[in-house]
Protein backbone atom coordinates (compact mmCIF):
# COMPACT_ATOMS: atom_id res chain seq x y z
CA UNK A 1 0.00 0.00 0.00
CA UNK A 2 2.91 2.15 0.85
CA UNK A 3 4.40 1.60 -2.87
CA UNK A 4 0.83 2.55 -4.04
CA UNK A 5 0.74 5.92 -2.03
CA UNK A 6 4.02 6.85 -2.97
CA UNK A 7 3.32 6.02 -6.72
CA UNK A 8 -0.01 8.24 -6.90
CA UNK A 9 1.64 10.91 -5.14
CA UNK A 10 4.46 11.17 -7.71
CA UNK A 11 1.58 11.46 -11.05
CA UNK A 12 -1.00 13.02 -9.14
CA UNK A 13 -2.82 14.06 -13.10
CA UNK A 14 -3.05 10.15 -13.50
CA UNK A 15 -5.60 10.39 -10.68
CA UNK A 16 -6.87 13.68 -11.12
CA UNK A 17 -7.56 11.65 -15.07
CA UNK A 18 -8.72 8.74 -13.36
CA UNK A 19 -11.88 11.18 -11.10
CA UNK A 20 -12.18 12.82 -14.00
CA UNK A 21 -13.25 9.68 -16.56
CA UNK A 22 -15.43 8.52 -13.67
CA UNK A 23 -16.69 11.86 -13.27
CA UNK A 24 -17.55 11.92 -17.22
CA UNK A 25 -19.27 8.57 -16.59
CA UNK A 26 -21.59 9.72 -14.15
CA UNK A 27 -22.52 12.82 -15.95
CA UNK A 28 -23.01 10.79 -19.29
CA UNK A 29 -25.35 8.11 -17.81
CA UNK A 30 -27.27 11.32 -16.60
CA UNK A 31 -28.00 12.83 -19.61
CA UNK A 32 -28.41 9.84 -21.38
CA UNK A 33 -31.35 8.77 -19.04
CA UNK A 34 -32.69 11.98 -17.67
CA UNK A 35 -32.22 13.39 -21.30
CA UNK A 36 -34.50 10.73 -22.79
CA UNK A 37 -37.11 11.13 -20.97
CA UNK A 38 -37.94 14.90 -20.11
CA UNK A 39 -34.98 16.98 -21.89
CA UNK A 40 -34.73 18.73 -18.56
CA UNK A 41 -30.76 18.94 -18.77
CA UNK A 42 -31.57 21.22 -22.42
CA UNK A 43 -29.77 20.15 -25.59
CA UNK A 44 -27.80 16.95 -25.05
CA UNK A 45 -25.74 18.12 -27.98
CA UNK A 46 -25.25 20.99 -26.13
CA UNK A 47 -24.60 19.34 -22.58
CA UNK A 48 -22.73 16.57 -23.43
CA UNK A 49 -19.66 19.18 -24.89
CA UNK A 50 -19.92 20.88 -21.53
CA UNK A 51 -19.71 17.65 -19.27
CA UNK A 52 -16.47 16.99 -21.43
CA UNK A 53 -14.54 19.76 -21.11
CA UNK A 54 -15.20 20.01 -16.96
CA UNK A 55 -14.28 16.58 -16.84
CA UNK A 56 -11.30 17.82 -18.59
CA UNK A 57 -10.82 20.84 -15.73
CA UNK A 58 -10.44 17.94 -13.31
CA UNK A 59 -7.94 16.07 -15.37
CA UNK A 60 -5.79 19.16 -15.50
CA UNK A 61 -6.18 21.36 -12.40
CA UNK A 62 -2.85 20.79 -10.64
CA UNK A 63 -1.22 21.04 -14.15
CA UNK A 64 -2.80 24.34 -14.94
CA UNK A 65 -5.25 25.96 -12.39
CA UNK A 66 -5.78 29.25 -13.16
CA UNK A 67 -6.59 28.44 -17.50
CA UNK A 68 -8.92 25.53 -16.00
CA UNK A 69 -11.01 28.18 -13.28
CA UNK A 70 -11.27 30.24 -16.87
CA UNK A 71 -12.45 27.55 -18.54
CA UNK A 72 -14.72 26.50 -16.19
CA UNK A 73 -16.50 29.97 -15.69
CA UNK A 74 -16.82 29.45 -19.45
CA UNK A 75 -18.91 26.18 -19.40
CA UNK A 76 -20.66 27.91 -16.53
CA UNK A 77 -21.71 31.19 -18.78
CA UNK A 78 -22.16 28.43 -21.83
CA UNK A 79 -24.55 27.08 -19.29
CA UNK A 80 -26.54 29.58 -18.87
CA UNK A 81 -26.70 30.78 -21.83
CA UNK A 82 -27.34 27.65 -23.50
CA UNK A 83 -30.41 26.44 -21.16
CA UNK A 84 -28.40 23.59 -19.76
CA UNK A 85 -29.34 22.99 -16.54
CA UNK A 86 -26.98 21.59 -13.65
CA UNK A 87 -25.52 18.32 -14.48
CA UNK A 88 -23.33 16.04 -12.30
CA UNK A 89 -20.03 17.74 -13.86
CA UNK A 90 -20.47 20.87 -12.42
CA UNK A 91 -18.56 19.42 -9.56
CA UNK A 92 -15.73 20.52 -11.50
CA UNK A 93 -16.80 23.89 -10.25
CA UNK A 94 -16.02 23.09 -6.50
CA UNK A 95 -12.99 21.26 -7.48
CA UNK A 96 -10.99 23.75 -9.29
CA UNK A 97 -12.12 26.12 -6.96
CA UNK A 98 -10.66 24.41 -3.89
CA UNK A 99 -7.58 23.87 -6.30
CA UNK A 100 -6.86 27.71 -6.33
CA UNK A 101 -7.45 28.68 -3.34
CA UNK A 102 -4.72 26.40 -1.93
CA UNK A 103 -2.42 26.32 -5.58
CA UNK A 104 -3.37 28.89 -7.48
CA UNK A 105 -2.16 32.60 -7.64
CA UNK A 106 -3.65 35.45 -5.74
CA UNK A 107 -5.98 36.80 -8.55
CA UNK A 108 -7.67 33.35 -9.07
CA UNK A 109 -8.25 31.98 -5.78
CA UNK A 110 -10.23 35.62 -5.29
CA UNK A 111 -11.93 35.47 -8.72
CA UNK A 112 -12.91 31.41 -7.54
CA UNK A 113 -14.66 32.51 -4.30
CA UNK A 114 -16.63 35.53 -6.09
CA UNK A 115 -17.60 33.14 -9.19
CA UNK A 116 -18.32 30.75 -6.55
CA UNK A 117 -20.20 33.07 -4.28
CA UNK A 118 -22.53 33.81 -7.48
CA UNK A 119 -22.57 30.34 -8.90
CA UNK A 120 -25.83 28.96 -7.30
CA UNK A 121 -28.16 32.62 -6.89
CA UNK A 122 -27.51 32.42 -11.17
CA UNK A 123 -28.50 29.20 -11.45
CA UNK A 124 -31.56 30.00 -9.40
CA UNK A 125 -32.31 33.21 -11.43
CA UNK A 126 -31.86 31.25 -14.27
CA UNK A 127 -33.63 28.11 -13.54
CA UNK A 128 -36.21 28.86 -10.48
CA UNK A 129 -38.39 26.46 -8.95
CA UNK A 130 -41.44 27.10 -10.18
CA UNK A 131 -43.52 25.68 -7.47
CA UNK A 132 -41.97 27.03 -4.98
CA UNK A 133 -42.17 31.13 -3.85
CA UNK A 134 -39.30 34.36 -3.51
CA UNK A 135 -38.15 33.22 -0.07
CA UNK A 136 -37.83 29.86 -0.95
CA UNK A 137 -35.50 30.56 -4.15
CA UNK A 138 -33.47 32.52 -1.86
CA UNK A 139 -33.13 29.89 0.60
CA UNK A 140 -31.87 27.70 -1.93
CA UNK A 141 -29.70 29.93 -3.43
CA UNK A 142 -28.00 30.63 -0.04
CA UNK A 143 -28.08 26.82 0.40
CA UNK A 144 -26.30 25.87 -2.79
CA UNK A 145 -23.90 28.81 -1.89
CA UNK A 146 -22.36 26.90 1.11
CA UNK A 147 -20.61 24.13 -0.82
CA UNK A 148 -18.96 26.35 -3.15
CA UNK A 149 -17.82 28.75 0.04
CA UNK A 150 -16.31 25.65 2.08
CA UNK A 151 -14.61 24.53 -0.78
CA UNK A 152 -12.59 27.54 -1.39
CA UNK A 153 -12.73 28.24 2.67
CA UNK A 154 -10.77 24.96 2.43
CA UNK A 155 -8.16 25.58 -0.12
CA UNK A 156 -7.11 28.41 1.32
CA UNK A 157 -7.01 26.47 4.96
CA UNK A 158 -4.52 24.59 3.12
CA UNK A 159 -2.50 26.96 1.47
CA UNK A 160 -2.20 28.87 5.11
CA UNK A 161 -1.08 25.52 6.43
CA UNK A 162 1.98 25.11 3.53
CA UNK A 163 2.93 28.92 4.05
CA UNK A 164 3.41 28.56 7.84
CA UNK A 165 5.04 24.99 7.56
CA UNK A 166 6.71 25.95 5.07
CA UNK A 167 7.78 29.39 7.39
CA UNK A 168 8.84 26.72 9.97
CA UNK A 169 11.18 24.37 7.66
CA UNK A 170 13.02 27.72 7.02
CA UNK A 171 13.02 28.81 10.20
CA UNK A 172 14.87 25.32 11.64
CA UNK A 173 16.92 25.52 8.35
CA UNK A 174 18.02 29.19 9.88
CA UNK A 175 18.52 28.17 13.29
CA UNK A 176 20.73 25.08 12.25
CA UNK A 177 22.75 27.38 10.15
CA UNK A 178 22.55 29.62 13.60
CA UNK A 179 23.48 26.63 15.21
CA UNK A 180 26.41 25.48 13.00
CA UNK A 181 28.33 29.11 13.10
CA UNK A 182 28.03 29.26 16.71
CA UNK A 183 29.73 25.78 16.89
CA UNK A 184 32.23 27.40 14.48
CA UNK A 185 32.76 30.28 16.85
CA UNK A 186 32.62 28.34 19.75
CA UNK A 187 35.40 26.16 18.30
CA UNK A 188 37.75 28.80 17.14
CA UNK A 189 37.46 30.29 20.53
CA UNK A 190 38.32 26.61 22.31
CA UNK A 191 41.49 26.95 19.74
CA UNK A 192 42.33 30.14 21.16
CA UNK A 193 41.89 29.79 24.40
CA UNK A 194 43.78 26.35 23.96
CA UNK A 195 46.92 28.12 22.40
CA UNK A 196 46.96 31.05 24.83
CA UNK A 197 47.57 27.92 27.50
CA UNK A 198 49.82 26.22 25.38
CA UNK A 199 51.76 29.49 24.49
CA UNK A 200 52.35 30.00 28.53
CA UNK A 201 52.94 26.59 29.69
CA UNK A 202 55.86 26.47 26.80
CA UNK A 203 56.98 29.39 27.16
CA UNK A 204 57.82 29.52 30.45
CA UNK A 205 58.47 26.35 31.82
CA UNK A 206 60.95 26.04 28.72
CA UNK A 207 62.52 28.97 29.53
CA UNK A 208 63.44 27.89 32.94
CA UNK A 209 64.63 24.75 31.60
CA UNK A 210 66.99 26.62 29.21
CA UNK A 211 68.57 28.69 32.15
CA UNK A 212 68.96 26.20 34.36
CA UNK A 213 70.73 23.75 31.67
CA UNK A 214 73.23 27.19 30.52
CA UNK A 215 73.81 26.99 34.46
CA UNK A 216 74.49 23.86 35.10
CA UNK A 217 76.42 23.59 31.92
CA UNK A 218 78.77 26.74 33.28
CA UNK A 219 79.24 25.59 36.40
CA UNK A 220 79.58 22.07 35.51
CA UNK A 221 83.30 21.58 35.95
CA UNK A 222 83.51 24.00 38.79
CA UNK A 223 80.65 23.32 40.97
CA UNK A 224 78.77 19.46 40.42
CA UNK A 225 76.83 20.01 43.25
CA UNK A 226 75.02 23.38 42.03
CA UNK A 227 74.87 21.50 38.55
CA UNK A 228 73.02 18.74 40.12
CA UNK A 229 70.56 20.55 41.65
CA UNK A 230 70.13 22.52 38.49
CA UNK A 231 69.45 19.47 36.84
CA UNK A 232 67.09 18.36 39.22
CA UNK A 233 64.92 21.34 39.15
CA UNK A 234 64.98 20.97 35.08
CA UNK A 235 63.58 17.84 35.54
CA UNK A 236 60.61 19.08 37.86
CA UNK A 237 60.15 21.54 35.61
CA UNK A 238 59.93 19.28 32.62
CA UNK A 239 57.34 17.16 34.16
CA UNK A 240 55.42 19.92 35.39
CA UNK A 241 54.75 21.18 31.78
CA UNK A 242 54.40 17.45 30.52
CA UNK A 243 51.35 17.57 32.76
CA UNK A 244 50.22 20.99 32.19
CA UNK A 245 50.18 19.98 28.53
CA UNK A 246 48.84 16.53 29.16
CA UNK A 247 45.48 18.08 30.72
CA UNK A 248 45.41 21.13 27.76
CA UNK A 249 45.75 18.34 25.57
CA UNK A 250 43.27 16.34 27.31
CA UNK A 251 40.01 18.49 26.61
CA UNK A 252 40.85 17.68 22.70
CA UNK A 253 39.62 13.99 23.66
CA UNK A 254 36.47 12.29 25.02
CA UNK A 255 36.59 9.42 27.18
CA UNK A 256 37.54 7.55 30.71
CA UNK A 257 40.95 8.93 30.71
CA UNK A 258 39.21 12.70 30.74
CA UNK A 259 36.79 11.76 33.47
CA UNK A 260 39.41 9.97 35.90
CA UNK A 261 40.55 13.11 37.04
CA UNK A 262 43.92 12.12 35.61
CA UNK A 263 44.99 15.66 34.40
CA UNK A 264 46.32 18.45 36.92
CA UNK A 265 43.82 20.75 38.08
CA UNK A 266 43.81 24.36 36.34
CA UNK A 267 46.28 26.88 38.34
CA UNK A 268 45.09 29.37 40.45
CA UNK A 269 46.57 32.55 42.39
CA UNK A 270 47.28 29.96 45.73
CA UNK A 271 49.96 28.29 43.23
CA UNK A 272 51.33 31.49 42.88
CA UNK A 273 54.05 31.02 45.49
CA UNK A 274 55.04 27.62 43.60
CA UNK A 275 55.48 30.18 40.61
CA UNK A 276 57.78 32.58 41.97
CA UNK A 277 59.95 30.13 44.20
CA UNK A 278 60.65 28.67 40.73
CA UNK A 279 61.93 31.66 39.17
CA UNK A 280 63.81 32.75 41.96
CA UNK A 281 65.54 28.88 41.79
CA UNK A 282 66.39 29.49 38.19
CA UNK A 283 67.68 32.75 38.80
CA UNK A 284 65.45 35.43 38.97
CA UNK A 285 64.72 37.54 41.84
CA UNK A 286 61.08 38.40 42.53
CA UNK A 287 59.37 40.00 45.40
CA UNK A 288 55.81 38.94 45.74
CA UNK A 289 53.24 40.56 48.27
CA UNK A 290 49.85 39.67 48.97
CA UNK A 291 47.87 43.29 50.03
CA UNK A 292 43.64 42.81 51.23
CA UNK A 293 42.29 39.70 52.05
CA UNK A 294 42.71 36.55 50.31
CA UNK A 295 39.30 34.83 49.73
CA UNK A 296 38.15 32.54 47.03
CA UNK A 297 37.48 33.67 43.31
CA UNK A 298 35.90 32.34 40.16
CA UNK A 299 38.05 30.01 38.45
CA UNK A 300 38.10 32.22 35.38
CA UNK A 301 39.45 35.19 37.26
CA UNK A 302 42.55 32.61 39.08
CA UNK A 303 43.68 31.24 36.19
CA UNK A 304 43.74 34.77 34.39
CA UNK A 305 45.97 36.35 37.36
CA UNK A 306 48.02 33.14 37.71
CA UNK A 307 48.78 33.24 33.64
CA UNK A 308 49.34 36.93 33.75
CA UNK A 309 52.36 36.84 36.09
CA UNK A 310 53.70 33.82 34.83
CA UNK A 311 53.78 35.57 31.20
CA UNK A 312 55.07 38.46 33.06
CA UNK A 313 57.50 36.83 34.79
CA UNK A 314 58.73 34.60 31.43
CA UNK A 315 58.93 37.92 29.47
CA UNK A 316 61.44 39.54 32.30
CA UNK A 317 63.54 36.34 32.41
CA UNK A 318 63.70 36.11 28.20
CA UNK A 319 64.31 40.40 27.70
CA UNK A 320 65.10 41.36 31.06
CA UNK A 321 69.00 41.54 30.72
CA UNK A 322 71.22 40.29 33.17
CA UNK A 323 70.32 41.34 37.10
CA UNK A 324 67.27 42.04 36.40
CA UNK A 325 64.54 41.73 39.28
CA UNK A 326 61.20 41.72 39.40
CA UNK A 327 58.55 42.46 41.96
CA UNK A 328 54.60 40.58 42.13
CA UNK A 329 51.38 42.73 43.92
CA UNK A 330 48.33 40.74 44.39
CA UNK A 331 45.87 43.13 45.58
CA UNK A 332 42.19 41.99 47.28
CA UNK A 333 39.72 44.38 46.68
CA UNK A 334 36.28 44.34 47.55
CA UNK A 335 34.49 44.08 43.86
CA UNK A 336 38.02 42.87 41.95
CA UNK A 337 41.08 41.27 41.80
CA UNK A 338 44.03 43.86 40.97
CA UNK A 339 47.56 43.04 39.81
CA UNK A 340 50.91 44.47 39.01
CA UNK A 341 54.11 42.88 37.81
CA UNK A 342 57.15 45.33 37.30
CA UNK A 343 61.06 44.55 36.71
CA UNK A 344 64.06 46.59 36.35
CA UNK A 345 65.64 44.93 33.30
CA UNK A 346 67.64 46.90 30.62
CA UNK A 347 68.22 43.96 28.22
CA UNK A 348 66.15 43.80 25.45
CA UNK A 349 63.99 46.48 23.51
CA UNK A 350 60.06 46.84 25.10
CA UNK A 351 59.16 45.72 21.58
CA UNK A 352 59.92 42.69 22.16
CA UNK A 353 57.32 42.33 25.05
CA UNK A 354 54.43 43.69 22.38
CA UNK A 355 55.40 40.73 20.14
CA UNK A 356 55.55 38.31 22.76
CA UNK A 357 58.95 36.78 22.02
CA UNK A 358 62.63 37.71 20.74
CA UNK A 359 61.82 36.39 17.21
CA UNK A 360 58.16 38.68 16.92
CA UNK A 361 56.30 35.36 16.44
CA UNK A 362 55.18 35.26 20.12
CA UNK A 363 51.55 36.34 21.91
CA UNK A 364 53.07 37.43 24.41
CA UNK A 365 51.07 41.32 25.72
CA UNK A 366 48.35 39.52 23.08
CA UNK A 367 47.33 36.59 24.59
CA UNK A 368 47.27 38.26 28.22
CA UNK A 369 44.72 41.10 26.21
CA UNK A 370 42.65 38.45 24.73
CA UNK A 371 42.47 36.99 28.79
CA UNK A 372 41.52 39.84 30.57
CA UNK A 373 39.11 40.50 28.15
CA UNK A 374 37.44 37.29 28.80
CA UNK A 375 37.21 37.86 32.10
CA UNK A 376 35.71 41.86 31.58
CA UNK A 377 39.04 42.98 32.65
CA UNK A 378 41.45 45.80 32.05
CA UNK A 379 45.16 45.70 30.93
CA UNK A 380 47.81 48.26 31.15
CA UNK A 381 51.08 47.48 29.81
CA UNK A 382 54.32 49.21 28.84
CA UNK A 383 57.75 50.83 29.82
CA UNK A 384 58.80 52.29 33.56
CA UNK A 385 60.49 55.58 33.84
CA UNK A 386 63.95 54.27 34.28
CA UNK A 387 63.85 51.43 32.62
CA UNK A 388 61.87 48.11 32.79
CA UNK A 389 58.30 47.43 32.23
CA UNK A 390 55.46 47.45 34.53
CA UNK A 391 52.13 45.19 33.78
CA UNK A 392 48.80 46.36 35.63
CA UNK A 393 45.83 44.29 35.68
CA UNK A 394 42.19 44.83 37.04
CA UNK A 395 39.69 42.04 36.84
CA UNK A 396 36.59 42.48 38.47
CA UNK A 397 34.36 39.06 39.92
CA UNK A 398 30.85 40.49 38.82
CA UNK A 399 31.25 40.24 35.48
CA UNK A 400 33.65 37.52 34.85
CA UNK A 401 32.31 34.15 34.23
């Protein structure tokens, strides 16, 4: 039955031909019979042309409704004007006008409803009932008006119906492309965000690693003992970026090994102290003070102070010169976070802290941008008087998220 439905659906004019022969039929056994014996349909020469050609409407009113409501108003004047009273094909009429109304262009679905509206008071003008009175002609005029009304009533139910499920396929077609471009955002943001992390994990723990190694490598001969504990805290340090990476890497995947909480957590402003006591091992003098009253913030607001001053703090160590110092202010306040990281270094041109590396392929003052502005942060960044740089930082906790 399935193969049957989808078969008429796909030549719906083979079944508008097939209600169209049987409507011929019916209207030809009419005339034959009623014909014979009273002549009440008029002429049959004249009737049996007109039955034809609104079978034919029928046949071809999803091919070409607006030429078959014209031709149909024609049999319906011919009608009238050839004394051929109401035969079984007239219900062409109500077909083709239900076909405009829900196919057909504006002009003929309006010209169907007033040819239907005056269909049946013609016919009653035309042919009255001659034992019956005024009021009663009217009555059946209005009567015979109802079909004709409900069938273009109905056509244009339907064509409402395609325009507003039609409204709603584009709609969800919209929204999915909505849909897909957010994803696309969403994902080129996850990249960012991924390489800003990436960039500062490298970046810094590598750069210890490189000082400690030209250490130990100097003082080799001369002092083992400071050479092995140089090598020891190249090692914690290259583990302690493997692991860093390993849970940056980690959100790329899907899986147990994601949910088993085998990744570090992210850093906050309590591993701060870890921070610093690790660039002061490899070399680097910083003074770090605490000022207001430590208290716990969103995650989003840590990890954005904890990544500032260990950018900072990478940058001063790379283009700081040699004896250069730096200095760390972690400031509580009541609605924000505030923080500034300065050093004295003369080595390198401040340009080189707007690229973000000695070889101006870095992300350096970028990527810490691109983070406080995630957070609805400010960012103030660029040379001391004297010498040096200074990096001040403002991130608020009502607005970050």
């Amino acid at each position: 039955m399935q193969r049957l439905y989808d078969f008429l659906r796909r030549h719906p004019t083979w079944v508008d031909s097939f209600w169209a022969v049987v409507l011929l039929g019916i209207s030809g056994v009419s005339l034959i019979s009623v014909n014979g014996a009273s002549d009440r349909h008029g002429p049959l020469a004249a009737a049996f042309p007109i039955a034809v050609v609104l079978s034919l409407v029928v046949a071809l009113r999803r091919r070409m409704p607006e030429k078959m409501l014209v031709l149909a108003a024609a049999m319906g004047f011919a009608q009238l004007g050839l004394d051929v009273e109401v035969v079984p094909a007239d219900f062409a009429m109500l077909v083709i006008i239900y076909t405009v109304a829900a196919d057909g262009a504006r002009w003929a679905s309006r010209f169907a409803l007033i040819g239907g509206l005056c269909a049946a008071p013609l016919a009653q003008i035309r042919w009255p009932q001659v034992d019956s009175g005024s009021v009663s002609n009217v009555l059946i005029a209005v009567f015979q008006t109802v079909p004709f009304a409900l069938a273009w009533v109905l056509g244009d139910s339907i064509r409402t119906r395609r325009a507003y499920l039609a409204q709603l396929e584009e709609r969800a077609a919209r929204l999915e492309k909505e849909r897909e471009a957010q994803a696309k955002v969403a994902v080129a943001a996850e990249r960012a965000r991924i390489a800003r992390e990436l960039h500062d994990v490298v970046a810094h723990n590598v750069s210890v690693m490189v000082v400690q190694a030209d250490g130990a490598a100097y003082v080799m001969d001369a002092a083992p003992e400071q050479a092995r504990k140089a090598l020891e805290t190249i090692s914690g340090t290259g583990r302690q970026a493997l692991a860093e990476m390993r849970r940056l890497l980690g959100v790329l995947r899907t899986g147990e090994h994601q949910e088993s909480g085998e990744y570090v957590p992210q850093p906050d402003v309590e591993q701060l102290d870890d921070l610093i006591e690790q660039c002061r091992t490899s070399g680097l003098p910083v003074d770090f003070k605490v000022e207001g009253t430590p208290r716990p913030l969103p995650s989003g607001v840590e990890l954005t102070a904890y990544r500032i001053v260990q950018e900072a703090l990478t940058n001063t160590r790379k283009h700081g010169g040699p004896n250069a110092g730096a200095s760390v202010r972690l400031v509580y306040f009541d609605d924000g976070l505030g923080l500034l990281v300065e050093d004295d270094g003369k080595g390198a041109p401040h340009e080189l802290y707007e690229e973000g590396g000695a070889d101006g392929q870095g992300h350096g003052l970028i990527g810490m941008r691109e983070r406080v502005g995630m957070v609805g942060g400010t960012l103030d960044a660029g040379p001391r008087p004297g010498g040096g740089f200074r990096i001040s930082a403002l991130l608020p906790l009502k607005s970050a998220h």
